[in-house]
Protein backbone atom coordinates (compact mmCIF):
# COMPACT_ATOMS: atom_id res chain seq x y z
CA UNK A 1 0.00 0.00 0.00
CA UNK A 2 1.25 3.34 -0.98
CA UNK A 3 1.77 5.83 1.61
CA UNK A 4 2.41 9.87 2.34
CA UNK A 5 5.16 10.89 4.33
CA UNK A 6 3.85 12.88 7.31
CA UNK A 7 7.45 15.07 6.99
CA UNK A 8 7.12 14.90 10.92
CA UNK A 9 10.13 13.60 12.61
CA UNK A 10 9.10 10.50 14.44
CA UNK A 11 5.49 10.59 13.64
CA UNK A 12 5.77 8.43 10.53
CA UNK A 13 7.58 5.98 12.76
CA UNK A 14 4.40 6.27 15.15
CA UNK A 15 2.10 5.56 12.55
CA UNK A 16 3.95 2.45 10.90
CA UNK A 17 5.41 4.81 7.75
CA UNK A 18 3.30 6.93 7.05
CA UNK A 19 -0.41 7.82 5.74
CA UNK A 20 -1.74 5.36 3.60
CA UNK A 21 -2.84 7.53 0.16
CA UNK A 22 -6.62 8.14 -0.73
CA UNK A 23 -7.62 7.14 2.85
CA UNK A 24 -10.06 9.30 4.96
CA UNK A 25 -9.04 10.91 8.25
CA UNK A 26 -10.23 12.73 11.06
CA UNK A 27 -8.35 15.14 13.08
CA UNK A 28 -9.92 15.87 16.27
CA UNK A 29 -9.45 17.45 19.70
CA UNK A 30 -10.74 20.27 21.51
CA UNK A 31 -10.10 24.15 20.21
CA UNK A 32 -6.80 25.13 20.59
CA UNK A 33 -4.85 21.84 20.57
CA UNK A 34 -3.27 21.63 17.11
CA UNK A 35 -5.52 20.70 14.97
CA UNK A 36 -5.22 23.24 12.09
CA UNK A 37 -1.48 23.72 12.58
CA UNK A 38 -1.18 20.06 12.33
CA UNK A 39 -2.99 19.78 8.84
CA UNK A 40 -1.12 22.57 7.30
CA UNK A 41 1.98 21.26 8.41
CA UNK A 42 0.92 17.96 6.55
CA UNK A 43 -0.41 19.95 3.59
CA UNK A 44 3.16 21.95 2.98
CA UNK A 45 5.51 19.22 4.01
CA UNK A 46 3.58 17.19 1.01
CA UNK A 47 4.12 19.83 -1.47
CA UNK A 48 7.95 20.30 -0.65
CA UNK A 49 8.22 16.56 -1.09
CA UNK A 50 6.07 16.47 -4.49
CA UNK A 51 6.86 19.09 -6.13
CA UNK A 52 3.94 19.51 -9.15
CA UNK A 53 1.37 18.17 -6.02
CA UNK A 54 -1.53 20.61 -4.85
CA UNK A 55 -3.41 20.43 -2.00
CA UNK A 56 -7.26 21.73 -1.34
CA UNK A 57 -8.07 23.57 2.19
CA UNK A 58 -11.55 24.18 2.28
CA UNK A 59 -12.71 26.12 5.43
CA UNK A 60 -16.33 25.80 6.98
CA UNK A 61 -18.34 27.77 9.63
CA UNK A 62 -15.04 28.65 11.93
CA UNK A 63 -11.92 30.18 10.77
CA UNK A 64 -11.74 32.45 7.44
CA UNK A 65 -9.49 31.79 4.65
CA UNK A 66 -7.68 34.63 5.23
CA UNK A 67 -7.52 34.39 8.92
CA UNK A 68 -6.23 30.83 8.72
CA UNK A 69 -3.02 31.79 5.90
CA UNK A 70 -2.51 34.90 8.38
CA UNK A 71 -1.58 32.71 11.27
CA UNK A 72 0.11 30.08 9.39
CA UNK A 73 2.71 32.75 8.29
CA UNK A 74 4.41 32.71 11.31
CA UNK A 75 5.38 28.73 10.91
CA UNK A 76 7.92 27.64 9.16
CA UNK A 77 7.01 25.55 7.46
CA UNK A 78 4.46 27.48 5.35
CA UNK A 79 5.77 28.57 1.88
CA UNK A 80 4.28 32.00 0.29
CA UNK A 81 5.15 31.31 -3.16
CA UNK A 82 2.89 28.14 -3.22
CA UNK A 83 -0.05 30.06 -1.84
CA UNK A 84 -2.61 29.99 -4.39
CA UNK A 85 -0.79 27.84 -6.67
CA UNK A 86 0.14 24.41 -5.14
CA UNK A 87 -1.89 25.40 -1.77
CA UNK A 88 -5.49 26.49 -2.88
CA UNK A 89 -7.78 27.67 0.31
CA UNK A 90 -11.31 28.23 -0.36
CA UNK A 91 -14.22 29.28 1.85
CA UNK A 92 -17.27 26.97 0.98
CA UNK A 93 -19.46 28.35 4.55
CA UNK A 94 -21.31 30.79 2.32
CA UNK A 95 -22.62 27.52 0.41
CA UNK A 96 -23.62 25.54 3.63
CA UNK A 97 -25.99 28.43 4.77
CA UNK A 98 -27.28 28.48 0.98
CA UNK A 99 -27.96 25.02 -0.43
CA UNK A 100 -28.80 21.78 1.47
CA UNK A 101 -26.57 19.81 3.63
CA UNK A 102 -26.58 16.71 0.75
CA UNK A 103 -25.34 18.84 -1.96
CA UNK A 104 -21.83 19.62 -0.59
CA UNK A 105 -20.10 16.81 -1.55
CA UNK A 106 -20.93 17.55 -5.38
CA UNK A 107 -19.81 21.16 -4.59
CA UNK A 108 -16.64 19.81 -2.85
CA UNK A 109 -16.25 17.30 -6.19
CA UNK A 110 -17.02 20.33 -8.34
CA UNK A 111 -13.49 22.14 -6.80
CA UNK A 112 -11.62 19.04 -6.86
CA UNK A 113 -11.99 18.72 -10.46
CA UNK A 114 -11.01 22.62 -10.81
CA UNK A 115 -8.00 22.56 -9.31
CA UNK A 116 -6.93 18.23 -8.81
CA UNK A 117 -5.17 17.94 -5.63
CA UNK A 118 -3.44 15.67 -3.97
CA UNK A 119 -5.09 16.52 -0.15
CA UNK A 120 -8.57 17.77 0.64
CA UNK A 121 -8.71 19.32 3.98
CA UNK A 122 -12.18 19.75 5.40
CA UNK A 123 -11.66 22.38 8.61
CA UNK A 124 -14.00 22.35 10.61
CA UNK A 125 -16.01 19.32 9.65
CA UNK A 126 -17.98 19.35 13.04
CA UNK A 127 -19.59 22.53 12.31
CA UNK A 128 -20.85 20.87 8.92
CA UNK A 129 -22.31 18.13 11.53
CA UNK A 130 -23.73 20.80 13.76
CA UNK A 131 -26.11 21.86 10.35
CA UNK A 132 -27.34 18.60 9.84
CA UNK A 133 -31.65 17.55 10.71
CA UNK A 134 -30.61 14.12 11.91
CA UNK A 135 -27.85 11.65 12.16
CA UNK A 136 -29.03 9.55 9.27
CA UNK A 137 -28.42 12.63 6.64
CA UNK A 138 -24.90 13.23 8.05
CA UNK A 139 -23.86 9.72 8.11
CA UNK A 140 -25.18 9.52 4.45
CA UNK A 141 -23.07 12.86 3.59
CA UNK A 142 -19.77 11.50 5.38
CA UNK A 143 -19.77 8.41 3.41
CA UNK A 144 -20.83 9.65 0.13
CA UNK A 145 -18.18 12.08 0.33
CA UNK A 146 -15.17 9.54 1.61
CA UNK A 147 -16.36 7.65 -1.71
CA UNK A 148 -16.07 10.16 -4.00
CA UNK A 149 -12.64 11.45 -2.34
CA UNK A 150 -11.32 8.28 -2.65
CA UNK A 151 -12.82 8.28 -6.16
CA UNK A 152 -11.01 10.73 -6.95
CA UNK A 153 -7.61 9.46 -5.83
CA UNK A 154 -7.63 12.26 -3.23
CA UNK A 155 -6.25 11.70 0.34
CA UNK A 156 -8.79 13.51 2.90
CA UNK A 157 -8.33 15.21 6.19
CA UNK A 158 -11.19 16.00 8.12
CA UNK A 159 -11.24 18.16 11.33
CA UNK A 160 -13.44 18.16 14.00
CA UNK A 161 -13.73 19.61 17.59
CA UNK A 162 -14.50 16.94 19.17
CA UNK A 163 -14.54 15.29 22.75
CA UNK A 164 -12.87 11.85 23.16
CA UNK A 165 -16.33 10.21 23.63
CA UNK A 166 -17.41 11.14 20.60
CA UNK A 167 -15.06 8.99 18.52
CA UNK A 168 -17.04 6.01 20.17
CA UNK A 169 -20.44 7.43 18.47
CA UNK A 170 -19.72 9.64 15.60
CA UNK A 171 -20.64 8.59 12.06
CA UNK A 172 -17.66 10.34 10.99
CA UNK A 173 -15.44 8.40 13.11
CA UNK A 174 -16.95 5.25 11.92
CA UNK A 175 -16.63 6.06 7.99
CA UNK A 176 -12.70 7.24 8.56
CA UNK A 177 -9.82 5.10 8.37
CA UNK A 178 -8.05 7.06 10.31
CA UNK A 179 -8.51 8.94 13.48
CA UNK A 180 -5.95 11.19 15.08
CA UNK A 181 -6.62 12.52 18.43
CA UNK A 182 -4.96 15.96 19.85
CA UNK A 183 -4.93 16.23 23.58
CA UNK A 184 -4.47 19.82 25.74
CA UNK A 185 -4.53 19.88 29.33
CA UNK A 186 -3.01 21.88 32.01
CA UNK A 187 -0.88 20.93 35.48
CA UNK A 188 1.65 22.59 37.66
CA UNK A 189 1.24 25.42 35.31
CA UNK A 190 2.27 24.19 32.25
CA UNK A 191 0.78 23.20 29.24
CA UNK A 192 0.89 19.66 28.01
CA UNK A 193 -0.05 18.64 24.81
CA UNK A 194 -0.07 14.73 22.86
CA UNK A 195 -1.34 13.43 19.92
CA UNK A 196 -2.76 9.45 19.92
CA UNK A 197 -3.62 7.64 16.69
CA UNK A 198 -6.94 6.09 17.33
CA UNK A 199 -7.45 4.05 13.62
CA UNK A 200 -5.35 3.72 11.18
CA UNK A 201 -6.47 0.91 8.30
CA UNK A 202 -3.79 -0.36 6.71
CA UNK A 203 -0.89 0.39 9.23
CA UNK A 204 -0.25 -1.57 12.73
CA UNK A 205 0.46 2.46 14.73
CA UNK A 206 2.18 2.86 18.18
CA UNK A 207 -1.45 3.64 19.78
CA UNK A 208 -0.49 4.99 23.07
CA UNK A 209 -0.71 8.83 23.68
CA UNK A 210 2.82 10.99 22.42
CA UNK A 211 3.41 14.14 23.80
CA UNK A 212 4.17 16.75 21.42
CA UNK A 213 5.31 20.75 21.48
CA UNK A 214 4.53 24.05 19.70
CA UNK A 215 7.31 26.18 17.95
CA UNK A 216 7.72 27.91 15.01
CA UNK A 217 8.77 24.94 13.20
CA UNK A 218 4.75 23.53 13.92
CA UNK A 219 4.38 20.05 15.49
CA UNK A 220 7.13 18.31 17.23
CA UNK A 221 6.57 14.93 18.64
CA UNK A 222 8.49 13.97 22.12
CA UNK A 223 9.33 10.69 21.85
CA UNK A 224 12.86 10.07 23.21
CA UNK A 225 12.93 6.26 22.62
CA UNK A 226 11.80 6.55 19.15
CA UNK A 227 14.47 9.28 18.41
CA UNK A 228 17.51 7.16 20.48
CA UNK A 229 16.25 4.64 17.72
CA UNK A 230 16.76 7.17 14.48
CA UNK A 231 19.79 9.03 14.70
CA UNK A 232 22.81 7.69 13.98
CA UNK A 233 26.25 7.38 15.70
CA UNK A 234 29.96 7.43 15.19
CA UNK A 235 30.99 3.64 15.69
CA UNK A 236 33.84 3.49 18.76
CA UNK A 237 35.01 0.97 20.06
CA UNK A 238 33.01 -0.59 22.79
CA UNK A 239 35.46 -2.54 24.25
CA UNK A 240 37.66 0.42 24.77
CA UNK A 241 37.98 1.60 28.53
CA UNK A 242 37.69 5.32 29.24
CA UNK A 243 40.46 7.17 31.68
CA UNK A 244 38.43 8.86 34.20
CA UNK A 245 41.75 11.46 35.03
CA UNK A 246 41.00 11.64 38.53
CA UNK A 247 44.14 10.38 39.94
CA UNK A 248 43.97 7.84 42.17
CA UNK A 249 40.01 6.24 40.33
CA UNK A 250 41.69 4.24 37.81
CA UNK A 251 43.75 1.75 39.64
CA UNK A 252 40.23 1.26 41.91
CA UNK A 253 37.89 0.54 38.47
CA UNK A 254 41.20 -1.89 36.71
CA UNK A 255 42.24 0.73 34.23
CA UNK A 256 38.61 2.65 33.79
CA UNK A 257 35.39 2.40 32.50
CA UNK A 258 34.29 0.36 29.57
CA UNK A 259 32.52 2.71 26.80
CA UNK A 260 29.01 2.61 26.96
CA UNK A 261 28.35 2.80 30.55
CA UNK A 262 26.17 5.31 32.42
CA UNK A 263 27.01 6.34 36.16
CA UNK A 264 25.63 8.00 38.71
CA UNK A 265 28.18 10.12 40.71
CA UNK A 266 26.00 11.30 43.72
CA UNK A 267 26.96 12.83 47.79
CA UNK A 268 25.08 15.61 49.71
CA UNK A 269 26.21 19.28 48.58
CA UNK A 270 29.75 20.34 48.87
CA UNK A 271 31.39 16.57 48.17
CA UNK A 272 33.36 17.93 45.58
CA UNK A 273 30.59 16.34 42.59
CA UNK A 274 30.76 19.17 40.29
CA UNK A 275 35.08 19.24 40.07
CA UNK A 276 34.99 15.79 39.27
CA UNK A 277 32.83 16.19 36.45
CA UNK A 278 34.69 19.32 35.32
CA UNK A 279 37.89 17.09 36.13
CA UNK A 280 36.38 13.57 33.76
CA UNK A 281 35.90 16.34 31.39
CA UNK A 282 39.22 18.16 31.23
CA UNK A 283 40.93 14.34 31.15
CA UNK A 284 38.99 13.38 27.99
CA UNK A 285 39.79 16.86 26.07
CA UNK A 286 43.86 15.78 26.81
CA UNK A 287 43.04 12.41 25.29
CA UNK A 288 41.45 13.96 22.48
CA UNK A 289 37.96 12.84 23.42
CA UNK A 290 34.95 14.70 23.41
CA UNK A 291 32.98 15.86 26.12
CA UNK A 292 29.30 17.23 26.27
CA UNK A 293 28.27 18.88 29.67
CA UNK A 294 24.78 19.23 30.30
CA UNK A 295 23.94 21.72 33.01
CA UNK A 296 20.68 22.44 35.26
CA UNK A 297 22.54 24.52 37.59
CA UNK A 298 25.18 26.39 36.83
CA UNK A 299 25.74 28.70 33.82
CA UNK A 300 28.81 27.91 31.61
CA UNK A 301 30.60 31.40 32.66
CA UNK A 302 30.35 29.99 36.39
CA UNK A 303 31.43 26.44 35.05
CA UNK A 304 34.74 28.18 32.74
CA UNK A 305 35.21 29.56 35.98
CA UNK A 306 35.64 26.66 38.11
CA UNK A 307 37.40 25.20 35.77
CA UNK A 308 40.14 27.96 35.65
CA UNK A 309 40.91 27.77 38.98
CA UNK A 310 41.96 24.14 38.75
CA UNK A 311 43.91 25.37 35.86
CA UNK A 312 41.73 23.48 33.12
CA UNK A 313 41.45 25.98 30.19
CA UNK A 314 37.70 25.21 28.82
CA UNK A 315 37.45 28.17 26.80
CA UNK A 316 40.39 26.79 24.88
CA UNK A 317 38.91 23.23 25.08
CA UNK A 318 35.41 24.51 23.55
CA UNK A 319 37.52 26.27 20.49
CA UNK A 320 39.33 23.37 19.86
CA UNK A 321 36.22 21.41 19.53
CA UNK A 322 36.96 19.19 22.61
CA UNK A 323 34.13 20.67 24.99
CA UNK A 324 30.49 21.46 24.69
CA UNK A 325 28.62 22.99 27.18
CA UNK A 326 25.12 23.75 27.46
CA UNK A 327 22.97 25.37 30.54
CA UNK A 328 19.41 25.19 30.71
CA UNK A 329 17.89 27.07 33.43
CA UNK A 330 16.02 25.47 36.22
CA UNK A 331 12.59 27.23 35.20
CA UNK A 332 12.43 26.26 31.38
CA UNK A 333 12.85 22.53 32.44
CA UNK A 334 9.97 20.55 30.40
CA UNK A 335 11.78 16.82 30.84
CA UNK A 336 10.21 15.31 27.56
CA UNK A 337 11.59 18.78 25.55
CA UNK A 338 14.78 18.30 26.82
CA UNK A 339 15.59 14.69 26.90
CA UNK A 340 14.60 15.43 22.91
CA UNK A 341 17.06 18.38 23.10
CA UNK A 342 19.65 16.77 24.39
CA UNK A 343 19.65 13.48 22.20
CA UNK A 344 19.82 16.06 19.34
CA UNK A 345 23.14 17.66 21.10
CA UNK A 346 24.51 14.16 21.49
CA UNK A 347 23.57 12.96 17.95
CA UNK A 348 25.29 16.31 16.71
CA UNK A 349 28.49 16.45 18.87
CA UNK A 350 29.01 12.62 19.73
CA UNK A 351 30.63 12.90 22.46
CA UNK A 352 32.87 10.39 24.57
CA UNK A 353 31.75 11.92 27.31
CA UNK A 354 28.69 13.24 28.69
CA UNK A 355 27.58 14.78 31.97
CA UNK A 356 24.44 15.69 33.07
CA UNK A 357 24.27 17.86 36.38
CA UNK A 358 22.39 17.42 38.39
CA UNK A 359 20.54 14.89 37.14
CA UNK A 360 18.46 15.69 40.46
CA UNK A 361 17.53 19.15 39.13
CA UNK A 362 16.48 17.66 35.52
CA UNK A 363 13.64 15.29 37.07
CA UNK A 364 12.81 17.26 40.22
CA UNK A 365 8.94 18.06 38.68
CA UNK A 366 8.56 14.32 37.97
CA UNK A 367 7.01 12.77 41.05
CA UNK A 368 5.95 9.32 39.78
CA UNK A 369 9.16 6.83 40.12
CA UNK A 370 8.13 4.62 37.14
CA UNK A 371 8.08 7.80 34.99
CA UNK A 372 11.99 8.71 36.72
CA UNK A 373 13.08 5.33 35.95
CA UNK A 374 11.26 5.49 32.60
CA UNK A 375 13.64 8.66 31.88
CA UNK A 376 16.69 7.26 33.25
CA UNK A 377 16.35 4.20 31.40
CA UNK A 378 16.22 6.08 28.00
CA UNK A 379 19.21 8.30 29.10
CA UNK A 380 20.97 5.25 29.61
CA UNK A 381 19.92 4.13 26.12
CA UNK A 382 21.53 7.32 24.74
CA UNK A 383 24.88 7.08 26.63
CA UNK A 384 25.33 2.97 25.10
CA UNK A 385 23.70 3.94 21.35
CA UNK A 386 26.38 6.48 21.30
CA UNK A 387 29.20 4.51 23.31
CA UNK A 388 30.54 7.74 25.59
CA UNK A 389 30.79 7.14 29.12
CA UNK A 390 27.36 9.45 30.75
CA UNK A 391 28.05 11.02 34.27
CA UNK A 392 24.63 11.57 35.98
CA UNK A 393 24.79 14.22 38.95
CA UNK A 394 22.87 13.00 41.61
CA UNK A 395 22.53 15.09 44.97
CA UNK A 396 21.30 13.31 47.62
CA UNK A 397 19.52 15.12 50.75
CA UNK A 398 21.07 16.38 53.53
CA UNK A 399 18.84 14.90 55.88
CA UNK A 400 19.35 11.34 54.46
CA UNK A 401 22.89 11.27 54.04
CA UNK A 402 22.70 7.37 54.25
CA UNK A 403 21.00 7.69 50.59
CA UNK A 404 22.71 6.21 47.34
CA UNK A 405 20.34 9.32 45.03
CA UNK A 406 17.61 11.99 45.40
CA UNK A 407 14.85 10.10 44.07
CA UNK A 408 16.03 5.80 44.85
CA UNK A 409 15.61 4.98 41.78
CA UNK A 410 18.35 6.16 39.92
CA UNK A 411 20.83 3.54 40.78
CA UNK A 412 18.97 0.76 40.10
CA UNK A 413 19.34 1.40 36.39
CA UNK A 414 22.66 2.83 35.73
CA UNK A 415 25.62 0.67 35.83
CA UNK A 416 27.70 2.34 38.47
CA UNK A 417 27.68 4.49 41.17
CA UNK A 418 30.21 6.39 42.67
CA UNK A 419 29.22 7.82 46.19
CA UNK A 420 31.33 11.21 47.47
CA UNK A 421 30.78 11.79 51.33
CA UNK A 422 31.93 13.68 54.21
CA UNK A 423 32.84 13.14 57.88
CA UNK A 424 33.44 15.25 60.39
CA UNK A 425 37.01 14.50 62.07
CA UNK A 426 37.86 13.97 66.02
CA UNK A 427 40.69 15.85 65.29
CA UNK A 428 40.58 19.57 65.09
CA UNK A 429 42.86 22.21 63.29
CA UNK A 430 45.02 24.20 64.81
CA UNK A 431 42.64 27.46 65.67
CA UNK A 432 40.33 24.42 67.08
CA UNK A 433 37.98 24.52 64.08
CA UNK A 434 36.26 20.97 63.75
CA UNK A 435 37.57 19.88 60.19
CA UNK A 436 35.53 17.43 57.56
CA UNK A 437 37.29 14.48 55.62
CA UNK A 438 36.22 13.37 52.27
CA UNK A 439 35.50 10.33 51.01
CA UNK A 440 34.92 8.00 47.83
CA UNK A 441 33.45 4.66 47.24
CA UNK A 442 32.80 2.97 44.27
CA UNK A 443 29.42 1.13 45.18
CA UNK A 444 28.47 -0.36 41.92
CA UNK A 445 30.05 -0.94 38.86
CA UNK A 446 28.88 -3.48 36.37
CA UNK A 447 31.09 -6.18 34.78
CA UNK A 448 34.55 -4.61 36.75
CA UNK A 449 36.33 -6.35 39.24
CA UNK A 450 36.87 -2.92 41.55
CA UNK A 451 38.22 -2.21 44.70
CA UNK A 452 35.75 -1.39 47.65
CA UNK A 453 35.57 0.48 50.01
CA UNK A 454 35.47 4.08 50.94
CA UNK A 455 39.11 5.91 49.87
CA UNK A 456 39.65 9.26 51.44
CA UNK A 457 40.42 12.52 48.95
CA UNK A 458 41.46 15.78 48.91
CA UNK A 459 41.13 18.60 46.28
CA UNK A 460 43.84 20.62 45.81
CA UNK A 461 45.02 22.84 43.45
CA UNK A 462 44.79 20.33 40.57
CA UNK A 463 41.60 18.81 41.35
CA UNK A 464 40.46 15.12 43.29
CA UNK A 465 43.07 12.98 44.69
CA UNK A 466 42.64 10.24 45.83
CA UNK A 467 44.71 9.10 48.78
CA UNK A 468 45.96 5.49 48.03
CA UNK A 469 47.37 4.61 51.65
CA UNK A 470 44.65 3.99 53.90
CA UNK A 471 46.61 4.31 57.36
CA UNK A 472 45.69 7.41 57.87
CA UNK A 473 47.29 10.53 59.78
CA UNK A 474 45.94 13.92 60.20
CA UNK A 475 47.60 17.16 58.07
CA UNK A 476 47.15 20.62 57.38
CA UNK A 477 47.51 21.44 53.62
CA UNK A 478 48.64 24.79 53.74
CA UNK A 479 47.27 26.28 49.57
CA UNK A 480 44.01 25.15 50.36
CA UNK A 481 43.25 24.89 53.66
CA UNK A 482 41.72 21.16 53.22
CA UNK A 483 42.61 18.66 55.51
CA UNK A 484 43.02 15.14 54.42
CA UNK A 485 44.28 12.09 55.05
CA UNK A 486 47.50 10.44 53.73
């Protein structure tokens, strides 16, 4: 069966390919969720991809001609110079208030065989159902028109506001072999939109409910484990370890970490999480490897600064090509935008490396822990599709300190976790200030023989260290004013 590209990125994949040709579909959903930006975008991605094609939008009772191609301007995806010539939009209201309800599909034939598209769009189609006496005349209308459509070798797109329970009794819905669905609700003060394919004859769809956004550039599905699946990568070599570069790690994971893995580095505030990201980071740019930092919390003129004091030069790093970074702020966080966002960065950059911080910060709005682990888990997917090594910032309460994450969830999915602590010591400094020792354990790690335990570190003036002897004895280091043991 022959089908029409949608032109949406991942929605063909929803739909099993795309829309099968001369077919009859409904778009519904309540006013304001879509709809007409969604059929446009259909219309003009179809003419960019078939060049000689037209397409037929044929308004109704609710938006004008001219109203409609006014607001469509502002996507990008509409194309001026094939208004009026591949496009065609005509207003065929004035002949529903004129003529009976049965004539319009031989008025609607009449204008296909003017002007021979591809597409007839029929917006809004519910307020042709509103006219009709009874529900026997506008089932007769809906099919005598999907047979003449089809006739015609004309693919049709009708829209309709209509409620969910309506699909279950419309004649409409009943006729159509396809049935889209646009959702719009609103919680915790944002607005969420998704699109669910109801019917679709002649294609086995993904039938469960996608979110999707509104930009200039129209529809945008959110689908993060349908995109993970598209893009492609730069093969590396997955049996390949990767040098961590904090001194002292390496020897404690047998020589590093295998490509491919996902960790979660986590400790209450003020374990030193952040430098050894910025640290893992720095390493990779000296091997020549790529690193991607993904920040929640800190803006990159905060994180360049950071980094110069340990004497890692990330402004140089980022020139080079060796270093990406990219903030989002805490207040534009949408999870399902920015997983998408951020497999496009990744699919773009391909990085060895990649660290997300905090990852606590990125799902904080999410309160469901089968939707965290549902994120994590196609994070995860990300880091092995692409084969870097992903560094997941986890900050774990200060009133559960015992804690391996913020949420509990997080480390049952990765493959390791690295936990940075603190501990007050018995001994005190020399103006008789209490002082705090750090520590690191590697919990979990996944197919590595590593050493356990907790290791005491220090960071000094070029970043972690970590002490290798474990007998320990109290010091004063004098540049930083850290004590530590050695």
């Amino acid at each position: 069966m022959k089908v029409m590209s949608t032109g949406i990125a991942i929605l063909d994949t929803i739909i099993g390919g795309g829309i099968p040709v001369y077919s009859t579909n409904i778009i519904a959903g309540s006013p304001g969720s879509g709809k007409t930006i969604l059929v446009q975008q259909l219309m003009f991605n179809y003419i960019r991809q078939q060049k000689e094609a037209k397409v037929l939008y044929l308004t109704t009772l609710s938006e004008p001609s001219l109203k409609v191609v006014r607001y469509m301007q502002k996507f990008d995806f509409f194309a001026p110079e094939a208004f009026g010539k591949q496009v065609i939009y005509a207003d065929i209201g004035g002949f529903l208030f004129d003529n009976p309800l049965l004539k319009l599909p031989q008025k609607i034939m009449e204008l296909v065989d003017l002007h021979k598209p591809d597409i007839v769009t029929v917006d809004s189609f519910q307020a042709i159902d509103d006219l009709s006496k009874n529900r026997g005349e506008f089932r007769r209308l809906c099919y005598n028109l999907s047979v003449l459509l089809a006739s015609a070798r004309c693919t049709t797109f009708l829209v309709s506001e209509s409620k969910r329970e309506q699909i279950v009794n419309g004649a409409e819905f009943a006729i159509a072999d396809g049935i889209f669905y646009l959702d719009i609700s609103f919680t915790q003060q944002e607005v969420k939109r998704s699109l669910q394919v109801y019917k679709l004859r002649g294609q086995s769809p993904l039938m469960n409910a996608f979110p999707f956004r509104l930009s200039d550039r129209g529809i945008s599905i959110l689908s993060p484990s349908l995109s993970i699946k598209t893009k492609q990568f730069k093969p590396k070599d997955k049996n390949g370890l990767i040098a961590t570069g904090i001194n002292g790690l390496d020897p404690l994971l047998r020589g590093g970490i295998p490509r491919g893995r996902s960790l979660l580095l986590s400790g209450v505030s003020g374990t030193g999480k952040t430098t050894f990201a910025l640290q893992f980071l720095a390493k990779g740019a000296e091997l020549a490897e790529k690193g991607l930092l993904i920040s929640f919390e800190e803006s990159s003129d905060r994180l360049h600064q950071t980094a110069n004091s340990f004497g890692w030069r990330f402004d140089e790093l980022e020139q080079k090509g060796f270093l990406q970074i990219v903030f989002f702020p805490p207040t534009q966080i949408r999870v399902e935008e920015k997983l998408e966002e951020i497999i496009e960065l990744v699919s773009q950059f391909q990085p060895d490396r990649l660290v997300i911080d905090s990852f606590s910060v990125f799902l904080y709005k999410i309160k469901d822990p089968a939707i965290q682990r549902e994120k994590i888990i196609q994070l995860t997917n990300l880091i092995q599709q692409c084969g870097a090594v992903g560094l997941l910032i986890s900050d774990i309460p200060a009133n559960t300190p015992d804690s391996l994450s913020r949420f509990g969830v997080e480390e049952t999915v990765v493959d390791g976790t690295i936990l940075l602590s603190t501990t007050k010591s018995n001994l005190p400094l020399s103006n008789q200030r209490m002082s705090r020792i750090r520590y690191l354990e590697v919990y979990k790690m996944r197919g590595i023989n590593h050493i356990t335990g907790s290791h005491p570190f220090e960071i000094g003036a070029r970043g972690i260290n970590i002490l290798s002897n474990v007998n320990t004895e109290m010091i004063n280091n004098n540049n930083n004013g850290i004590v530590m043991d050695r």
